[in-house]
PDB file of N, CA and C in Angstrom:
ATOM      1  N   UNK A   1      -2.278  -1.093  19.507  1.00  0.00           N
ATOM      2  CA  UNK A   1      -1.529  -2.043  18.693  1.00  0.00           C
ATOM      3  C   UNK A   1      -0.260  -1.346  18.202  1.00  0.00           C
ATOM      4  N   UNK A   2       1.091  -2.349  18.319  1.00  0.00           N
ATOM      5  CA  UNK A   2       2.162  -1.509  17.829  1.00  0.00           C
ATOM      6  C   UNK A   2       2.203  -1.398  16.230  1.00  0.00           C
ATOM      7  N   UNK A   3       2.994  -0.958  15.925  1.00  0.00           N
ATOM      8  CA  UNK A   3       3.320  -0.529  14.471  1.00  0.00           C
ATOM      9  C   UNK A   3       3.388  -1.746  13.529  1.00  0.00           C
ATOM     10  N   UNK A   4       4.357  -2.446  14.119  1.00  0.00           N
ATOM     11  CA  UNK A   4       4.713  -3.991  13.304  1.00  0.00           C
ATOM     12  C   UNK A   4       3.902  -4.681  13.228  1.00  0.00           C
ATOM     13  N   UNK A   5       2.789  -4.918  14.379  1.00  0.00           N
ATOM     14  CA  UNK A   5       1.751  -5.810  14.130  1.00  0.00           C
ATOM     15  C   UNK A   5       0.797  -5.047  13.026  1.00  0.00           C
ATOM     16  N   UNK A   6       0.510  -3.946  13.109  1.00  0.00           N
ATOM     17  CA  UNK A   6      -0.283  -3.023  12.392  1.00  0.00           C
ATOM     18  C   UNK A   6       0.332  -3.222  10.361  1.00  0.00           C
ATOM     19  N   UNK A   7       1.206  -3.274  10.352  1.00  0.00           N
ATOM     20  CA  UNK A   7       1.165  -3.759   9.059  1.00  0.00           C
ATOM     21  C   UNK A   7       1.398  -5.036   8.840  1.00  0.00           C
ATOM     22  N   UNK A   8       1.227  -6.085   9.801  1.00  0.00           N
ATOM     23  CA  UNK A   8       1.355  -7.470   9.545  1.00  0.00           C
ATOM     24  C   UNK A   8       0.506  -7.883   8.412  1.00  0.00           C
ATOM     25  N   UNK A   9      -0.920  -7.114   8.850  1.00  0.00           N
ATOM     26  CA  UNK A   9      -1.467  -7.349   7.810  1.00  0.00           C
ATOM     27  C   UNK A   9      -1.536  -6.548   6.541  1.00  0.00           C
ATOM     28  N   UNK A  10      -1.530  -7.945   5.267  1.00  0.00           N
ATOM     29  CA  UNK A  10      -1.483  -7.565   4.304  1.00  0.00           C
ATOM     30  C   UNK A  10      -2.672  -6.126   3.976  1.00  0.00           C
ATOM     31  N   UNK A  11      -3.370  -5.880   3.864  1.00  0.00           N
ATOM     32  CA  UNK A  11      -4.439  -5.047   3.268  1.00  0.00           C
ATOM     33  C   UNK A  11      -4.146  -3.998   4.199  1.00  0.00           C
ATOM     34  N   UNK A  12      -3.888  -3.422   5.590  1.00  0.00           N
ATOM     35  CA  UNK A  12      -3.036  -2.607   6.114  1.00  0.00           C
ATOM     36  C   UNK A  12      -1.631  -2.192   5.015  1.00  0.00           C
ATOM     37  N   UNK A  13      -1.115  -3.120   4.616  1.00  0.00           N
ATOM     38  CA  UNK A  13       0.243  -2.804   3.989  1.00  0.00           C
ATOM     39  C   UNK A  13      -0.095  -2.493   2.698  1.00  0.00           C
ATOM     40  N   UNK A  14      -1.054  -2.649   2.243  1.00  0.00           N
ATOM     41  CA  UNK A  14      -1.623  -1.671   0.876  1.00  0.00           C
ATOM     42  C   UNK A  14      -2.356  -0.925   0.977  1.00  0.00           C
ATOM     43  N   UNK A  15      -3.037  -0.360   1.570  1.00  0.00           N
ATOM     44  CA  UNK A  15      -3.277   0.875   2.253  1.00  0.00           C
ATOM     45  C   UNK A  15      -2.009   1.491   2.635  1.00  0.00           C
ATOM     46  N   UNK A  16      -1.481   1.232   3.193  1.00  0.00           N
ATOM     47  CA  UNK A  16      -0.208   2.038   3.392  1.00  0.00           C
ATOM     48  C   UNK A  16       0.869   2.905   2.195  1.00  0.00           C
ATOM     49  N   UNK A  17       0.854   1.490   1.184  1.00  0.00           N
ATOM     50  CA  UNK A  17       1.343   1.504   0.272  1.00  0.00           C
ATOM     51  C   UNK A  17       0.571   3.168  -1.095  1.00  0.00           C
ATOM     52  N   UNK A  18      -1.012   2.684  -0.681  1.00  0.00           N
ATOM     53  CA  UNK A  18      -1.514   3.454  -1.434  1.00  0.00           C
ATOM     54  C   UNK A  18      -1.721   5.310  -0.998  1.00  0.00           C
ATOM     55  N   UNK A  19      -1.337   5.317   0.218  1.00  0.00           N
ATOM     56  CA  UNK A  19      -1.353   6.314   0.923  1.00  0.00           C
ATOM     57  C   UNK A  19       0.186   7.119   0.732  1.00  0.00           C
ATOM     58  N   UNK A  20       0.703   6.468   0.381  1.00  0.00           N
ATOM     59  CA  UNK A  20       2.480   7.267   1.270  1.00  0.00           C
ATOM     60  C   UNK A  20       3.145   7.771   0.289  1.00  0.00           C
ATOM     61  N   UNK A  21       2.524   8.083  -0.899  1.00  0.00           N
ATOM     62  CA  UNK A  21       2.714   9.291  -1.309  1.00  0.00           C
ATOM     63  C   UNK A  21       1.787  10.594  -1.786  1.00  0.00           C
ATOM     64  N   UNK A  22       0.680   9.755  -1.327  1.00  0.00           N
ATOM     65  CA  UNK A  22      -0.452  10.751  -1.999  1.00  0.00           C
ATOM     66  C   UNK A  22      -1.978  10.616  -0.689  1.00  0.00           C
ATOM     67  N   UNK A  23      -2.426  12.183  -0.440  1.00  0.00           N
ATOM     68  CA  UNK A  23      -3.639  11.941   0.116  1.00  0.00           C
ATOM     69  C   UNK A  23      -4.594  11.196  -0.498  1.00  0.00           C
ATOM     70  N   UNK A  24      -5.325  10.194   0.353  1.00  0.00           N
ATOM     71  CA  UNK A  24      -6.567   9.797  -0.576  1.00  0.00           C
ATOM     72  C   UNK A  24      -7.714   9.653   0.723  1.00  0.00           C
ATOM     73  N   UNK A  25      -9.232   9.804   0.123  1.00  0.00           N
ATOM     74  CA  UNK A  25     -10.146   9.983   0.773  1.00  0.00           C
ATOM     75  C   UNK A  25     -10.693   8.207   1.064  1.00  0.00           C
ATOM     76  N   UNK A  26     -11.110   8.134   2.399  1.00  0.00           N
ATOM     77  CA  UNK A  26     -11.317   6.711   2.518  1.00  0.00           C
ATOM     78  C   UNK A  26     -12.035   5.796   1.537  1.00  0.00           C
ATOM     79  N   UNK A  27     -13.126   6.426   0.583  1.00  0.00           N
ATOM     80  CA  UNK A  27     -13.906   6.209  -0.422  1.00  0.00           C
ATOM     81  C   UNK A  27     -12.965   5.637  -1.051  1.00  0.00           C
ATOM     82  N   UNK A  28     -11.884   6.643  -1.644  1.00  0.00           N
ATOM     83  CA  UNK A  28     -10.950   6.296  -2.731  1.00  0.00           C
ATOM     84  C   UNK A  28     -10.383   5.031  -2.518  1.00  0.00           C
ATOM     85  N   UNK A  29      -9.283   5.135  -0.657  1.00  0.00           N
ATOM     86  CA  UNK A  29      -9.182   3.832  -0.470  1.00  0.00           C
ATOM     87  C   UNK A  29     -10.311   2.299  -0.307  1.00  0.00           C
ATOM     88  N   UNK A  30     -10.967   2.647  -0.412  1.00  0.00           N
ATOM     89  CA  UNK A  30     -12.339   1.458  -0.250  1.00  0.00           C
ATOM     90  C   UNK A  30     -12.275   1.152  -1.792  1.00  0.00           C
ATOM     91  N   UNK A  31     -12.529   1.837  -2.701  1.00  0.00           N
ATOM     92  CA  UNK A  31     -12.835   1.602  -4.047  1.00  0.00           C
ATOM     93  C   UNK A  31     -11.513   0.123  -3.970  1.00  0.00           C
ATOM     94  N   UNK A  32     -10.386   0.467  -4.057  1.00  0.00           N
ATOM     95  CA  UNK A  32      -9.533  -0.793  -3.963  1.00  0.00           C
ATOM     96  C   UNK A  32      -8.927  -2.025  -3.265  1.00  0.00           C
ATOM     97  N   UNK A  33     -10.387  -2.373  -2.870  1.00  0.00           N
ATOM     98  CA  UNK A  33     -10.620  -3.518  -2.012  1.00  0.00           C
ATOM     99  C   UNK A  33     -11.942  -4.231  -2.083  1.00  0.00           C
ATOM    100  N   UNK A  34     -11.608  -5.060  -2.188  1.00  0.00           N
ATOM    101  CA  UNK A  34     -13.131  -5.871  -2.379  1.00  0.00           C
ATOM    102  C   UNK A  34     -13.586  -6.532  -1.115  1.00  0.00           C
ATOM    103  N   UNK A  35     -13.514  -5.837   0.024  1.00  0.00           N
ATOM    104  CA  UNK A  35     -14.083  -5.882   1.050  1.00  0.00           C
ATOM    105  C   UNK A  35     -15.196  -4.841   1.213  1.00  0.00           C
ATOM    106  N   UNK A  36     -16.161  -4.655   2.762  1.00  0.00           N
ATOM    107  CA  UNK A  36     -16.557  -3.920   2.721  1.00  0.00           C
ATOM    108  C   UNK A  36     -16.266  -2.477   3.120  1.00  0.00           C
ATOM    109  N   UNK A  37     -16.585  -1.466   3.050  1.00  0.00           N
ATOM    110  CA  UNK A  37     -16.608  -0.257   3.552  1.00  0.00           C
ATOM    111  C   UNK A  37     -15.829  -0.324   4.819  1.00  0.00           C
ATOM    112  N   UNK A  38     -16.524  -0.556   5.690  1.00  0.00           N
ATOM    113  CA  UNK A  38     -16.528  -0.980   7.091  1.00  0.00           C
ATOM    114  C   UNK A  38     -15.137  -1.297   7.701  1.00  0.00           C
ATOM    115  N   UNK A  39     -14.972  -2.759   6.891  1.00  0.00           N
ATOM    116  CA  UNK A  39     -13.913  -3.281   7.146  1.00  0.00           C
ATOM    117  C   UNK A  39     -12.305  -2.078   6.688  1.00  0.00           C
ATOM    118  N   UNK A  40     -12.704  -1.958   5.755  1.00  0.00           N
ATOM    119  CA  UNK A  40     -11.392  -0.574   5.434  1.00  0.00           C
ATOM    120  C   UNK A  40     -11.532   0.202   6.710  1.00  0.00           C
ATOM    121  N   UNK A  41     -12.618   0.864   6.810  1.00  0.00           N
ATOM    122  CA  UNK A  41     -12.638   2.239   7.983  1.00  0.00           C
ATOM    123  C   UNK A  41     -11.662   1.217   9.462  1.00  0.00           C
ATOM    124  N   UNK A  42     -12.047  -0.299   9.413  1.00  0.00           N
ATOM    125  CA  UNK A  42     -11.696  -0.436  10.867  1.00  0.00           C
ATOM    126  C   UNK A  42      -9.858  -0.460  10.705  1.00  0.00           C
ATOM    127  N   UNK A  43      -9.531  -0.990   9.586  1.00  0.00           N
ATOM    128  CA  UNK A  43      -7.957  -1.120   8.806  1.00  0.00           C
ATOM    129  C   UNK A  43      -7.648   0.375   9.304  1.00  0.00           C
ATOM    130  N   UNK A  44      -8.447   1.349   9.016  1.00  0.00           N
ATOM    131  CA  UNK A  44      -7.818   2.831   8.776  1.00  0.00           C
ATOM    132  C   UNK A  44      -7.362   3.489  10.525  1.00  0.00           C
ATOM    133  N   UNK A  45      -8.617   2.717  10.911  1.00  0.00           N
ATOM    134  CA  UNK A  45      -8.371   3.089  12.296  1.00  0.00           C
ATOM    135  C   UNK A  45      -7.469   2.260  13.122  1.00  0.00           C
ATOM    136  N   UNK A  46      -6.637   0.876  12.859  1.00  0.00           N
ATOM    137  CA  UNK A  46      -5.732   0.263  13.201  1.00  0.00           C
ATOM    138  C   UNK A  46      -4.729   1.153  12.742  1.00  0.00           C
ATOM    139  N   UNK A  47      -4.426   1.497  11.606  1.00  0.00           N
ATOM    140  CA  UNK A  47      -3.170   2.481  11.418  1.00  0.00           C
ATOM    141  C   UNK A  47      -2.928   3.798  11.906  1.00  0.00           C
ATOM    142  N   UNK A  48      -4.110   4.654  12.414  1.00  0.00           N
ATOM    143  CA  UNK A  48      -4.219   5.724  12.701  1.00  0.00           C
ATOM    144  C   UNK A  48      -3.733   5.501  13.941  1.00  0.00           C
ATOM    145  N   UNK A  49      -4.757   4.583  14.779  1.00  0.00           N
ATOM    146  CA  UNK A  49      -4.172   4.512  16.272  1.00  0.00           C
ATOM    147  C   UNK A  49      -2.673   4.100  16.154  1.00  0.00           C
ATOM    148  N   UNK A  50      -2.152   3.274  15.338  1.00  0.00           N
ATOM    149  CA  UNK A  50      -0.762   3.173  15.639  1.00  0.00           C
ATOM    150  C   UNK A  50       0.486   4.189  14.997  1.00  0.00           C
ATOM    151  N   UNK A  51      -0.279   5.236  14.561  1.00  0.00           N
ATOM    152  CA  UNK A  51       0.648   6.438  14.607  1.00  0.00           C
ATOM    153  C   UNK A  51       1.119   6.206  13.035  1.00  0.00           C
ATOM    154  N   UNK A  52       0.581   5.273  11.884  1.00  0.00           N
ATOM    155  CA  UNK A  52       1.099   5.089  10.854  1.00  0.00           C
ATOM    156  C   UNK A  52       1.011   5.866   9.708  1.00  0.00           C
ATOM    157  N   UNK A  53      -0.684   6.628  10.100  1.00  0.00           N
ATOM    158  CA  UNK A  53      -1.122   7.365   9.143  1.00  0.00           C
ATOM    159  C   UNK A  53      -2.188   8.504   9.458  1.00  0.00           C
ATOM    160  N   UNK A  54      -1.727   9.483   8.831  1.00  0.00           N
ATOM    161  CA  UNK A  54      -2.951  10.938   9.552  1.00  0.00           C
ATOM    162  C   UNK A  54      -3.790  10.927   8.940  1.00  0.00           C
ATOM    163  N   UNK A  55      -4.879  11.669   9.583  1.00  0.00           N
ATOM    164  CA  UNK A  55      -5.969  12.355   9.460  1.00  0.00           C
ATOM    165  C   UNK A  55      -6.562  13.680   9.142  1.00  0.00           C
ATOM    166  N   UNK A  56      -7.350  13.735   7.957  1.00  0.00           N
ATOM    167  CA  UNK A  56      -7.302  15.008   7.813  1.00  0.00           C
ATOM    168  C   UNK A  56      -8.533  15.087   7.459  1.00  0.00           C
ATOM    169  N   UNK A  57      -9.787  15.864   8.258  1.00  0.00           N
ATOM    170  CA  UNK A  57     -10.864  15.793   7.938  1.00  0.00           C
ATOM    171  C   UNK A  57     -12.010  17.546   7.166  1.00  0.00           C
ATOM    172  N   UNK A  58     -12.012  17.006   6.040  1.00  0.00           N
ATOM    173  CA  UNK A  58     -12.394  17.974   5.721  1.00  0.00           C
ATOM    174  C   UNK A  58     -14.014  18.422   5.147  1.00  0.00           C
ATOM    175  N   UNK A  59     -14.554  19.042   5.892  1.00  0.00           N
ATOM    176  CA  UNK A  59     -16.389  18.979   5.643  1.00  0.00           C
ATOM    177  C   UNK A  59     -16.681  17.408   6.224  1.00  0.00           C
ATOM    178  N   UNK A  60     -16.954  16.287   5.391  1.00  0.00           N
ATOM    179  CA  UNK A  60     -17.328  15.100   5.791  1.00  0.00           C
ATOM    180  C   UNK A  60     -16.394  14.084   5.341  1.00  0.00           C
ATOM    181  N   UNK A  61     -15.919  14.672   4.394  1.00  0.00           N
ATOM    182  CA  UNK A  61     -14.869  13.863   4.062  1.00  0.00           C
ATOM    183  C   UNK A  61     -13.578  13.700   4.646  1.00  0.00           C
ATOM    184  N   UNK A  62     -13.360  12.154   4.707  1.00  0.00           N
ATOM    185  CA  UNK A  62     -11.528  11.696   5.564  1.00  0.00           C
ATOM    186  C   UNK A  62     -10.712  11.723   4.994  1.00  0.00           C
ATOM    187  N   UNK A  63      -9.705  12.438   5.055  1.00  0.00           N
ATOM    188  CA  UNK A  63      -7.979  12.116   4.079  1.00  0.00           C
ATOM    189  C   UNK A  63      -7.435  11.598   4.837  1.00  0.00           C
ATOM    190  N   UNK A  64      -6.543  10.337   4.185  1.00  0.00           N
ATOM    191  CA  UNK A  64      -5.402   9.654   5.129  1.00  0.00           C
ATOM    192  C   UNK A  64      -4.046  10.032   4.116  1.00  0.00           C
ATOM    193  N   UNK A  65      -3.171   9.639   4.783  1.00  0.00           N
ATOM    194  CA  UNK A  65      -1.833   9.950   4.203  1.00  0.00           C
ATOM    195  C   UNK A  65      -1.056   9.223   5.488  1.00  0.00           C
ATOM    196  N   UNK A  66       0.587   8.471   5.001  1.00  0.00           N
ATOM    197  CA  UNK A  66       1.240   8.113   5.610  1.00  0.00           C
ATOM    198  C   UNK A  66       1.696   8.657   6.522  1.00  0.00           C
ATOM    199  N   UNK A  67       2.332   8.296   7.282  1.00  0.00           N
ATOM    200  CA  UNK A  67       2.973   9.418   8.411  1.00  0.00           C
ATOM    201  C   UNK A  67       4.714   9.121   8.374  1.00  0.00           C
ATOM    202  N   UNK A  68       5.391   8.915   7.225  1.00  0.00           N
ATOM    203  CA  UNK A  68       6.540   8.581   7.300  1.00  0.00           C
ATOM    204  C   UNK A  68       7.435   8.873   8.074  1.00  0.00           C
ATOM    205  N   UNK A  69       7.572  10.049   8.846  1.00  0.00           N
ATOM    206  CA  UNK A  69       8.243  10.905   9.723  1.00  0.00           C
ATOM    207  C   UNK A  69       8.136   9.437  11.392  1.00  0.00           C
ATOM    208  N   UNK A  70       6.591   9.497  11.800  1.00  0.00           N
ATOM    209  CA  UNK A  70       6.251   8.994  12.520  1.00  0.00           C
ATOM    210  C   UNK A  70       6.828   7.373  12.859  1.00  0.00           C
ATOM    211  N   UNK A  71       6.892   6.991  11.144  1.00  0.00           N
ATOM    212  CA  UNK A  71       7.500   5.694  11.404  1.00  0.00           C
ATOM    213  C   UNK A  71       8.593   4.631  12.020  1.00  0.00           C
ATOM    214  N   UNK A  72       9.644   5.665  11.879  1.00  0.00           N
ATOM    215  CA  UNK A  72      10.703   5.713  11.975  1.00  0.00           C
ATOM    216  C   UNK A  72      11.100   4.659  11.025  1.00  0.00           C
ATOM    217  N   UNK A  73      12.159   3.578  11.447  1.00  0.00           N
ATOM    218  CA  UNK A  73      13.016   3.010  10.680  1.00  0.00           C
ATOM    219  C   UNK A  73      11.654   2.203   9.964  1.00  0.00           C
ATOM    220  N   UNK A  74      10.580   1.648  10.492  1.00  0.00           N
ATOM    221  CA  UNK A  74       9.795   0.774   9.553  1.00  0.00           C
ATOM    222  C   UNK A  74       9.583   1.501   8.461  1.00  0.00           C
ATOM    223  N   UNK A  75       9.634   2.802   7.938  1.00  0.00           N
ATOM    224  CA  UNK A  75       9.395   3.426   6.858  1.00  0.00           C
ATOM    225  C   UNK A  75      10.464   2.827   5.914  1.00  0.00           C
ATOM    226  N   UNK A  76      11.410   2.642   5.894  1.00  0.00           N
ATOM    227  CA  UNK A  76      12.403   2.144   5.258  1.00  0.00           C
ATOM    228  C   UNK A  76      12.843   0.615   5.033  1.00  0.00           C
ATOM    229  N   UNK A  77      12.061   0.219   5.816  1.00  0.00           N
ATOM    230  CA  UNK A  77      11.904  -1.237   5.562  1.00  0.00           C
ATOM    231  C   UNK A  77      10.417  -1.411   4.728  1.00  0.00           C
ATOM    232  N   UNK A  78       9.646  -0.162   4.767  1.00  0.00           N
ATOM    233  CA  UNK A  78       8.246  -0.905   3.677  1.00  0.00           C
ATOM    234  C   UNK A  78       8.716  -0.634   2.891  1.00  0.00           C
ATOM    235  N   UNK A  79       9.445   0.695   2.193  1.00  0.00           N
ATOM    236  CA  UNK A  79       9.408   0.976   1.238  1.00  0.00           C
ATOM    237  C   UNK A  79      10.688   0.203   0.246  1.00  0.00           C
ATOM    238  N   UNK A  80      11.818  -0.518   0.857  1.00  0.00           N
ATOM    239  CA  UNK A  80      12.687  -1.498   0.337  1.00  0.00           C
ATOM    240  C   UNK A  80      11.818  -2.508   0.515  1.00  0.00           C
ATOM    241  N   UNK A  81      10.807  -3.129   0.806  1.00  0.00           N
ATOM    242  CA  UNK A  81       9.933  -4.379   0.249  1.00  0.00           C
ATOM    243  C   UNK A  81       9.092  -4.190  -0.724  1.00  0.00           C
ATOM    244  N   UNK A  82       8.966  -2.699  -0.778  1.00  0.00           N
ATOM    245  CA  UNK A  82       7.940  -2.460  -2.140  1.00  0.00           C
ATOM    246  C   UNK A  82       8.594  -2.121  -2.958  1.00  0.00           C
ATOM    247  N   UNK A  83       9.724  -1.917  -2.949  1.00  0.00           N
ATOM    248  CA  UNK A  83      10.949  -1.520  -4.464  1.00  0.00           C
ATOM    249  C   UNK A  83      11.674  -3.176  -4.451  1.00  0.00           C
ATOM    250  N   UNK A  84      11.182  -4.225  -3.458  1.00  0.00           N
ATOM    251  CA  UNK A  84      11.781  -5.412  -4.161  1.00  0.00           C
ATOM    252  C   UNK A  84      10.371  -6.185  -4.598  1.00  0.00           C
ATOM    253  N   UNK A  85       9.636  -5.503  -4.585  1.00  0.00           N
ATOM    254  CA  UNK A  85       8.691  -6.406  -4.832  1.00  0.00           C
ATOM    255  C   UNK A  85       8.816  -6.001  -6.762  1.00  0.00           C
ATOM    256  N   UNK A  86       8.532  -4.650  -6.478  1.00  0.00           N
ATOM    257  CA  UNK A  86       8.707  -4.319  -7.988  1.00  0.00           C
ATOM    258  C   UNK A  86       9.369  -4.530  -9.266  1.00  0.00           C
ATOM    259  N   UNK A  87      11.105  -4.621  -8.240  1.00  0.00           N
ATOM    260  CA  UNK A  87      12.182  -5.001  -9.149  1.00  0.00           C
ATOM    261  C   UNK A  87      11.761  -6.479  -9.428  1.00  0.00           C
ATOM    262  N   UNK A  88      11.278  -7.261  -8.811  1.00  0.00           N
ATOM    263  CA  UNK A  88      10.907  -8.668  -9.276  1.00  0.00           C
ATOM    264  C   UNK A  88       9.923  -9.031 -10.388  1.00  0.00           C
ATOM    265  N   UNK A  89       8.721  -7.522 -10.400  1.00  0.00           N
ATOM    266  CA  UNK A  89       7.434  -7.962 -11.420  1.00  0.00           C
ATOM    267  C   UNK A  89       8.503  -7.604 -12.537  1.00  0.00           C
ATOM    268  N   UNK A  90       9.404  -6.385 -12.232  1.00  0.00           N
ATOM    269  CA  UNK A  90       9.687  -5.623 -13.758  1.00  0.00           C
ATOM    270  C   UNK A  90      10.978  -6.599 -14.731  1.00  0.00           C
ATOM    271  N   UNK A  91      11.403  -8.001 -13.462  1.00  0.00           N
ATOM    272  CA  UNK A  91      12.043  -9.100 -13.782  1.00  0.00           C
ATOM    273  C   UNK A  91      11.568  -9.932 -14.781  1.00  0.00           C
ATOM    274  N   UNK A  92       9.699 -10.344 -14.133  1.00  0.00           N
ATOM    275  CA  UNK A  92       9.355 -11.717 -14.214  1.00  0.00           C
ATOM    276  C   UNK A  92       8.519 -11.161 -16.027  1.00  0.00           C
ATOM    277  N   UNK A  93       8.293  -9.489 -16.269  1.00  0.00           N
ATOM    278  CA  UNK A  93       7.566  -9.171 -17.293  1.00  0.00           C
ATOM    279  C   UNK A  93       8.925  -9.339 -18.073  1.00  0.00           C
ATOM    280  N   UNK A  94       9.887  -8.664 -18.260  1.00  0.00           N
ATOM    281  CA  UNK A  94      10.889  -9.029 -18.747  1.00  0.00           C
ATOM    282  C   UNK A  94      11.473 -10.083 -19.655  1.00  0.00           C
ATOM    283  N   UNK A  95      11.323 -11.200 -18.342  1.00  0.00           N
ATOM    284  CA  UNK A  95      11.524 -12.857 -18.961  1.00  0.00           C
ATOM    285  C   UNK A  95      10.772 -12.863 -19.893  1.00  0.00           C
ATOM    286  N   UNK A  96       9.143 -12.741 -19.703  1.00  0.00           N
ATOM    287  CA  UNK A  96       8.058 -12.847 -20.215  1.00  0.00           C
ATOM    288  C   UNK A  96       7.791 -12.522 -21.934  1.00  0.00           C
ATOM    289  N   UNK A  97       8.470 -10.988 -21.673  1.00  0.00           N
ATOM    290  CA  UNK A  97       8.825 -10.616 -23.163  1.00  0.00           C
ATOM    291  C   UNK A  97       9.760 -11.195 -23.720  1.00  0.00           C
ATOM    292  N   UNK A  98      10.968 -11.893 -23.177  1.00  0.00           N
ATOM    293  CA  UNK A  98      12.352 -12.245 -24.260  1.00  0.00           C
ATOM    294  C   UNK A  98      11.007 -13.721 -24.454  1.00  0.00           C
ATOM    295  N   UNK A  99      10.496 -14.330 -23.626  1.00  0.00           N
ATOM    296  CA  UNK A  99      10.316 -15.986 -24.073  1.00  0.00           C
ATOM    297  C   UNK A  99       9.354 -15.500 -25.491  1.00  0.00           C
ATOM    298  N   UNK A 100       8.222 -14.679 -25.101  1.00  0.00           N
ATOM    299  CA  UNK A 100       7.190 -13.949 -26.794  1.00  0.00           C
ATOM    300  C   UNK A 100       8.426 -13.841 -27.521  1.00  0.00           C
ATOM    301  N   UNK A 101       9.378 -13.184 -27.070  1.00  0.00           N
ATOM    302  CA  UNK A 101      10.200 -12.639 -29.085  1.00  0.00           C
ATOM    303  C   UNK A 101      10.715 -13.794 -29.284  1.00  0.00           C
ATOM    304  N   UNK A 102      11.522 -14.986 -28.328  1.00  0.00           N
ATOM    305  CA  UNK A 102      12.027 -16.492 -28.668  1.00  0.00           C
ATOM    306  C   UNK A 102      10.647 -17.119 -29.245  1.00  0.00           C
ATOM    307  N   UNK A 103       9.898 -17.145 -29.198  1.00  0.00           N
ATOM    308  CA  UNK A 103       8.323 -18.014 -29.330  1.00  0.00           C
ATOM    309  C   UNK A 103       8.055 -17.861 -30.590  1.00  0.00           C
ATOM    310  N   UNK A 104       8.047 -16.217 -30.951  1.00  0.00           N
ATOM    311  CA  UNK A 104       7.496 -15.887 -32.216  1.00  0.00           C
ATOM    312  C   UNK A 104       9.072 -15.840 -33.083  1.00  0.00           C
ATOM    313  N   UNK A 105      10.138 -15.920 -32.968  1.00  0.00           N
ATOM    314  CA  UNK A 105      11.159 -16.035 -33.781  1.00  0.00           C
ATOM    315  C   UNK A 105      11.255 -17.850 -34.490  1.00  0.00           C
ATOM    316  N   UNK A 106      10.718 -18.537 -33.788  1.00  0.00           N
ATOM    317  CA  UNK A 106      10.642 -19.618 -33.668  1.00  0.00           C
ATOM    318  C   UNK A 106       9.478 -20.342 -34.301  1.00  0.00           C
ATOM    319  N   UNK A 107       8.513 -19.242 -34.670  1.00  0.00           N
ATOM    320  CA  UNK A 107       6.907 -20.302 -35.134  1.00  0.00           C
ATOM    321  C   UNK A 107       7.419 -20.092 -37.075  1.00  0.00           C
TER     322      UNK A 107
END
Protein backbone atom coordinates (compact mmCIF):
# COMPACT_ATOMS: atom_id res chain seq x y z
CA UNK A 1 0.00 0.00 0.00
CA UNK A 2 1.32 3.47 -0.93
CA UNK A 3 1.88 6.14 1.55
CA UNK A 4 -1.24 8.35 0.74
CA UNK A 5 -3.58 5.66 0.94
CA UNK A 6 -1.86 4.58 4.22
CA UNK A 7 -2.83 7.68 6.00
CA UNK A 8 -6.18 8.02 4.35
CA UNK A 9 -7.17 6.61 7.18
CA UNK A 10 -8.09 8.52 9.97
CA UNK A 11 -6.72 6.33 13.05
CA UNK A 12 -3.47 5.65 10.81
CA UNK A 13 -3.20 9.55 10.88
CA UNK A 14 -3.26 9.56 14.68
CA UNK A 15 -1.03 7.13 15.17
CA UNK A 16 1.12 8.92 13.11
CA UNK A 17 0.40 11.96 14.73
CA UNK A 18 1.13 10.28 18.12
CA UNK A 19 4.34 8.79 17.02
CA UNK A 20 6.34 11.67 15.17
CA UNK A 21 7.79 13.02 17.79
CA UNK A 22 8.17 10.59 20.35
CA UNK A 23 8.86 6.65 20.55
CA UNK A 24 5.92 4.85 21.87
CA UNK A 25 5.40 1.12 22.57
CA UNK A 26 2.36 -0.40 20.70
CA UNK A 27 0.59 -0.90 24.20
CA UNK A 28 1.01 2.80 24.67
CA UNK A 29 -0.38 3.34 21.19
CA UNK A 30 -3.43 0.89 21.80
CA UNK A 31 -4.19 2.52 25.19
CA UNK A 32 -5.54 5.51 22.76
CA UNK A 33 -8.00 3.87 20.84
CA UNK A 34 -10.97 2.27 21.63
CA UNK A 35 -10.55 -0.38 19.29
CA UNK A 36 -9.03 -3.58 19.75
CA UNK A 37 -5.42 -4.52 20.25
CA UNK A 38 -5.37 -6.29 17.10
CA UNK A 39 -6.82 -3.87 15.06
CA UNK A 40 -3.94 -1.17 16.07
CA UNK A 41 -1.11 -3.93 15.49
CA UNK A 42 -2.80 -4.39 11.84
CA UNK A 43 -2.85 -0.08 11.48
CA UNK A 44 0.90 -0.43 12.68
CA UNK A 45 1.70 -2.83 10.16
CA UNK A 46 -0.06 -0.79 7.25
CA UNK A 47 2.35 2.04 8.15
CA UNK A 48 5.38 0.08 8.63
CA UNK A 49 4.98 -1.67 5.32
CA UNK A 50 4.50 1.67 3.75
CA UNK A 51 7.75 3.00 4.93
CA UNK A 52 5.84 5.58 7.34
CA UNK A 53 7.05 4.39 10.53
CA UNK A 54 10.00 2.21 12.21
CA UNK A 55 10.51 -0.41 14.20
CA UNK A 56 12.32 -0.95 17.03
CA UNK A 57 12.12 -4.07 18.90
CA UNK A 58 13.32 -4.40 22.14
CA UNK A 59 13.18 -7.80 24.47
CA UNK A 60 9.30 -8.19 23.59
CA UNK A 61 8.45 -5.06 23.41
CA UNK A 62 7.61 -2.84 19.88
CA UNK A 63 8.66 0.87 19.49
CA UNK A 64 7.24 2.74 16.61
CA UNK A 65 8.30 6.17 15.72
CA UNK A 66 7.67 8.18 12.50
CA UNK A 67 9.93 7.94 9.78
CA UNK A 68 9.88 11.61 8.68
CA UNK A 69 13.02 11.43 6.61
CA UNK A 70 11.24 8.48 4.70
CA UNK A 71 8.25 10.52 3.97
CA UNK A 72 9.24 12.87 1.95
CA UNK A 73 7.06 15.83 1.03
CA UNK A 74 3.86 14.03 2.81
CA UNK A 75 5.70 14.84 6.04
CA UNK A 76 4.98 18.37 5.47
CA UNK A 77 1.73 18.20 4.41
CA UNK A 78 0.67 16.14 7.83
CA UNK A 79 2.27 18.20 9.84
CA UNK A 80 0.64 21.72 8.20
CA UNK A 81 -2.83 19.82 8.72
CA UNK A 82 -2.04 19.24 12.23
CA UNK A 83 -0.82 22.88 12.96
CA UNK A 84 -4.20 23.88 11.08
CA UNK A 85 -6.10 21.80 12.83
CA UNK A 86 -4.77 23.27 16.04
CA UNK A 87 -4.71 26.87 15.08
CA UNK A 88 -8.53 26.33 14.66
CA UNK A 89 -9.23 24.52 18.32
CA UNK A 90 -6.89 27.38 19.86
CA UNK A 91 -9.54 29.77 17.64
CA UNK A 92 -12.81 28.09 18.48
CA UNK A 93 -11.52 27.97 22.66
CA UNK A 94 -10.78 31.50 22.27
CA UNK A 95 -14.26 32.61 20.94
CA UNK A 96 -15.44 30.41 23.65
CA UNK A 97 -13.72 32.38 26.38
CA UNK A 98 -14.53 36.10 25.05
CA UNK A 99 -18.56 34.76 24.71
CA UNK A 100 -18.03 33.40 29.09
CA UNK A 101 -16.45 36.98 29.90
CA UNK A 102 -19.50 38.74 27.47
CA UNK A 103 -22.07 36.21 29.33
CA UNK A 104 -20.87 36.83 32.76
CA UNK A 105 -20.34 40.74 32.20
CA UNK A 106 -23.83 40.68 31.24
CA UNK A 107 -25.77 38.46 34.04
Amino acid sequence: MDAVRAVAEPRRREILRLVWDAELSAGEIAERFDVTFGAVSQHLKVLRDSGLITLRQDGKKRFYRADRENMGPLADYLQSMWAAKLDTLAELAEAAERDARTEGATS
